[in-house]
Protein backbone atom coordinates (compact mmCIF):
# COMPACT_ATOMS: atom_id res chain seq x y z
CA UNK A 1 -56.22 65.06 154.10
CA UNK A 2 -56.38 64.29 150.49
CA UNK A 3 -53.66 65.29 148.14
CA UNK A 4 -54.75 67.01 145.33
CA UNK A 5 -51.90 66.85 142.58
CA UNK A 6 -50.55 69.76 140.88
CA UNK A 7 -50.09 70.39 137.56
CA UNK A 8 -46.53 71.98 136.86
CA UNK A 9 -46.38 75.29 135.45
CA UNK A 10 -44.32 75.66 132.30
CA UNK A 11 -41.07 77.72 133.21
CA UNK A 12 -40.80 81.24 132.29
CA UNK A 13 -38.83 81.80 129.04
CA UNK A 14 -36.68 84.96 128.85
CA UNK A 15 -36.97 86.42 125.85
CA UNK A 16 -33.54 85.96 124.01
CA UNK A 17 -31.19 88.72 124.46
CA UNK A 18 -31.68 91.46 121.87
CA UNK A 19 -28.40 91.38 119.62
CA UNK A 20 -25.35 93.48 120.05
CA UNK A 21 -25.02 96.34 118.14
CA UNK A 22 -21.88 97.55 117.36
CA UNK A 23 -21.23 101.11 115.90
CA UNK A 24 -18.26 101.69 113.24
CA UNK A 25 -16.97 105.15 113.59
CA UNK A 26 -15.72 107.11 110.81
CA UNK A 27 -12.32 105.79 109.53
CA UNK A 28 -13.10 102.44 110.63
CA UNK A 29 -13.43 99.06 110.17
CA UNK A 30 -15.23 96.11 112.04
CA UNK A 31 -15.72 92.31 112.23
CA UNK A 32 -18.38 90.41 113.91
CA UNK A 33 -20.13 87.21 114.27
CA UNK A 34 -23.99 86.48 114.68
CA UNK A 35 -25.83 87.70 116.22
CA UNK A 36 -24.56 91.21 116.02
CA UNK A 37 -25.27 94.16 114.12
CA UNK A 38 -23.23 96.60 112.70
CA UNK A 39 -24.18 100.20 112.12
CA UNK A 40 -22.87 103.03 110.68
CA UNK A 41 -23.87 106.96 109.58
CA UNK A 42 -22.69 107.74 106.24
CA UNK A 43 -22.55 111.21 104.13
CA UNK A 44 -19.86 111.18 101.36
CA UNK A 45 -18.24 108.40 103.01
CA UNK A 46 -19.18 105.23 101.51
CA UNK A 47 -19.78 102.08 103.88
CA UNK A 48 -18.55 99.00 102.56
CA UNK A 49 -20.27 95.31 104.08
CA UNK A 50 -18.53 92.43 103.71
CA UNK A 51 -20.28 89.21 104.59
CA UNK A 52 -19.31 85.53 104.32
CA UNK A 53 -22.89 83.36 104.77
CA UNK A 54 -21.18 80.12 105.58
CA UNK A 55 -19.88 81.75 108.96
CA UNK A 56 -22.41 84.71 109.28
CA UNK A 57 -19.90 86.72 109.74
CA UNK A 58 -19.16 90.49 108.29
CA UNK A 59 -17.08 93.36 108.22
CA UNK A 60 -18.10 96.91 107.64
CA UNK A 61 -15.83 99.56 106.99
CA UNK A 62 -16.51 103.39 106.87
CA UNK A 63 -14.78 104.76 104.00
CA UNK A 64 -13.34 108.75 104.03
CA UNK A 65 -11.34 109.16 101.06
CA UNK A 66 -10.66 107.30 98.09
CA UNK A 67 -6.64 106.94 98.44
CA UNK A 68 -4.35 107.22 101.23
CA UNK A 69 -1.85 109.91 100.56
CA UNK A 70 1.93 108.71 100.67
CA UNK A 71 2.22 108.92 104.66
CA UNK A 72 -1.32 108.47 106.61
CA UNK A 73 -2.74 108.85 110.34
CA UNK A 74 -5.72 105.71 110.07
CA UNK A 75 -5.49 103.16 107.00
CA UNK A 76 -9.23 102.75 108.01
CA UNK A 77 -10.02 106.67 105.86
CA UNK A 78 -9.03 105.23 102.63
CA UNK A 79 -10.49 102.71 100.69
CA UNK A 80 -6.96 101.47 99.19
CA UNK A 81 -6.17 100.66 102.77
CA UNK A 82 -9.22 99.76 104.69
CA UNK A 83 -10.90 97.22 102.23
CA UNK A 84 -7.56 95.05 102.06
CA UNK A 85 -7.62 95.26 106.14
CA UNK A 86 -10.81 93.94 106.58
CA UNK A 87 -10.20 91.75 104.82
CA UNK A 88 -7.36 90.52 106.24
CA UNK A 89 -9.29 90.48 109.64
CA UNK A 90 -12.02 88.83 108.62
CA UNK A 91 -9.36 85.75 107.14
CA UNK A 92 -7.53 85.67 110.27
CA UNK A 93 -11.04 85.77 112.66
CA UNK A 94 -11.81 82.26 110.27
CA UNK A 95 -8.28 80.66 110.22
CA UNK A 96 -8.91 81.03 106.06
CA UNK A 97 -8.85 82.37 102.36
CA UNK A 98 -11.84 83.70 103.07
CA UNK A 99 -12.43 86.01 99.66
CA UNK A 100 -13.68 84.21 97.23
CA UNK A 101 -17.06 83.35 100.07
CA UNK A 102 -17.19 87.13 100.48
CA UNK A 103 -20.27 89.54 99.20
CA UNK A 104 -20.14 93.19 99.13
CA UNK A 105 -22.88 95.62 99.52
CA UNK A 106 -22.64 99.14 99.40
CA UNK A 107 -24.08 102.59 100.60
CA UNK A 108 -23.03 106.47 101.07
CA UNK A 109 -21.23 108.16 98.78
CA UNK A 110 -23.62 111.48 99.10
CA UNK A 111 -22.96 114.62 97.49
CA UNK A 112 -23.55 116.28 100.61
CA UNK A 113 -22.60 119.92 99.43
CA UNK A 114 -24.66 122.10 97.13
CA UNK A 115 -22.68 122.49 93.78
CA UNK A 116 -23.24 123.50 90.20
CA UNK A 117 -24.58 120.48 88.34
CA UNK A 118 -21.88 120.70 85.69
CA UNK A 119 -19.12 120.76 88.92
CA UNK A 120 -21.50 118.07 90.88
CA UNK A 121 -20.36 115.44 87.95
CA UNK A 122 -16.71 116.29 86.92
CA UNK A 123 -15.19 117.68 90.13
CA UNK A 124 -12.60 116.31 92.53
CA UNK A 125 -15.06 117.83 95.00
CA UNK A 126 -17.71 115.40 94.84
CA UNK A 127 -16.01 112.76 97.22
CA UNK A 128 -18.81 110.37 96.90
CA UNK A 129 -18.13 109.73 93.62
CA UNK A 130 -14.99 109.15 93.29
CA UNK A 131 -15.15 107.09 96.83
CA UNK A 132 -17.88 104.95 94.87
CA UNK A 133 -15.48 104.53 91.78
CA UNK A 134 -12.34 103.31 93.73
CA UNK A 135 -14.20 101.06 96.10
CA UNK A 136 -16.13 99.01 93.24
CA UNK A 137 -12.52 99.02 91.16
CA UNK A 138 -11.01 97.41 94.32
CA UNK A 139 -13.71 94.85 94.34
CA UNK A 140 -13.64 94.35 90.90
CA UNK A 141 -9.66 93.75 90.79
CA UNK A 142 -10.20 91.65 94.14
CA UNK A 143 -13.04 89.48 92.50
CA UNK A 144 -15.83 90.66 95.22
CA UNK A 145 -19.20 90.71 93.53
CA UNK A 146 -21.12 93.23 95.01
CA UNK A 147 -24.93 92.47 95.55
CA UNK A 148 -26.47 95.63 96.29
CA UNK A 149 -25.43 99.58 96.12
CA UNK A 150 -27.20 102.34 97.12
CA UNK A 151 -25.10 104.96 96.71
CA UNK A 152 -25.31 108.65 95.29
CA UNK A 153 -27.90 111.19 96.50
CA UNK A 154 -27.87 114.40 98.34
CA UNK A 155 -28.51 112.77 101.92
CA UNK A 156 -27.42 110.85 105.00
CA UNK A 157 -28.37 107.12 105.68
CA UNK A 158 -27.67 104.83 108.41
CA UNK A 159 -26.32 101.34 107.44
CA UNK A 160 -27.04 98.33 109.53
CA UNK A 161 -25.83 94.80 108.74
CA UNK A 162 -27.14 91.99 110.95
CA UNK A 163 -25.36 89.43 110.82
CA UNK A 164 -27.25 86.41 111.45
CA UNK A 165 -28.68 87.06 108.05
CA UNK A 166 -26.89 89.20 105.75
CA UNK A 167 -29.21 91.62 105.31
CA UNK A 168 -28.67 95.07 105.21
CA UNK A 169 -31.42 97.78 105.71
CA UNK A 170 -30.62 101.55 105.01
CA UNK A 171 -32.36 103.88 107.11
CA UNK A 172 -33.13 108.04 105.16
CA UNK A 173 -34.59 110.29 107.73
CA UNK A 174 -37.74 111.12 106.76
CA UNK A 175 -37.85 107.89 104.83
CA UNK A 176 -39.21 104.69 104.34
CA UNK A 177 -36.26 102.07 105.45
CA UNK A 178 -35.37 99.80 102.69
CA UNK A 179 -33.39 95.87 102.78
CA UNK A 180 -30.70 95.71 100.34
């Protein structure tokens, strides 16, 4: 009997793993490392990514109210509190002073309720606003440039920051998605 050789098949490959997704609920913060996303569902609130490219790794925090009153349930509502946090987080998950390698993008801040255009602009009722004006004066005092906003409107969006590249996409319903 002759033996007739084979030719080895190449192993099967397993597609990689799809990455973990990780959801921030409101009043929250969270860190993570490639190759995770983060997600969020904004209104009013405004969603605030941090990302450091060196260790593709960001932070995403989902942002209630502008400033915490003088006693408070989660620091993660209020911007005052939960951008310093995250912060924080992110320098201890990287054993360093991690802020001046941080970016900031931003998204939210809805007018979600149907007011008078002349109330819309001046009013302590449009949250949005006034979330969007504390959060960028906290970067700004902080020394965060922020690279992208998309902020304002009258609807939802869903925030996603993958991590492996920094990019974050912002999903309307009924819309086209966009990268920011």
């Amino acid at each position: 009997m002759t033996e007739v050789p084979t030719v080895p098949k190449p192993a099967l490959t397993a597609s990689p793993d799809p990455p973990a997704i990780v959801s921030v609920a409101i009043g929250q913060w969270v860190i993570a490392a490639a190759p995770t996303r983060i997600q969020t569902l904004l209104g009013s609130c405004v969603g605030v990514v941090l990302y450091h490219r060196g260790a593709k790794l960001g932070g995403m925090a989902h942002i209630v109210l502008p400033t915490a009153p003088g006693t408070f349930d989660h620091p993660g509502k209020y911007a005052d509190k939960a951008i310093p946090a995250l912060i924080a987080d992110i320098d201890r998950r990287l054993a360093e002073n991690s802020r001046q390698r941080l970016t900031a993008k931003l998204a939210g801040g809805a007018s979600m309720f149907q007011l008078d255009s002349a109330i819309s602009e001046n009013s302590q009722l449009n949250i949005g606003r006034r979330n969007q004006e504390t959060i960028e004066r906290i970067l700004g005092e902080l020394s965060i440039p922020i690279l992208a906003r998309d902020l304002g409107g009258n609807f939802g969006r869903r925030l996603i920051l993958d991590t492996v590249s920094g990019i974050v996409t912002i999903k309307v319903p009924g819309g086209a998605d966009r990268e920011m």
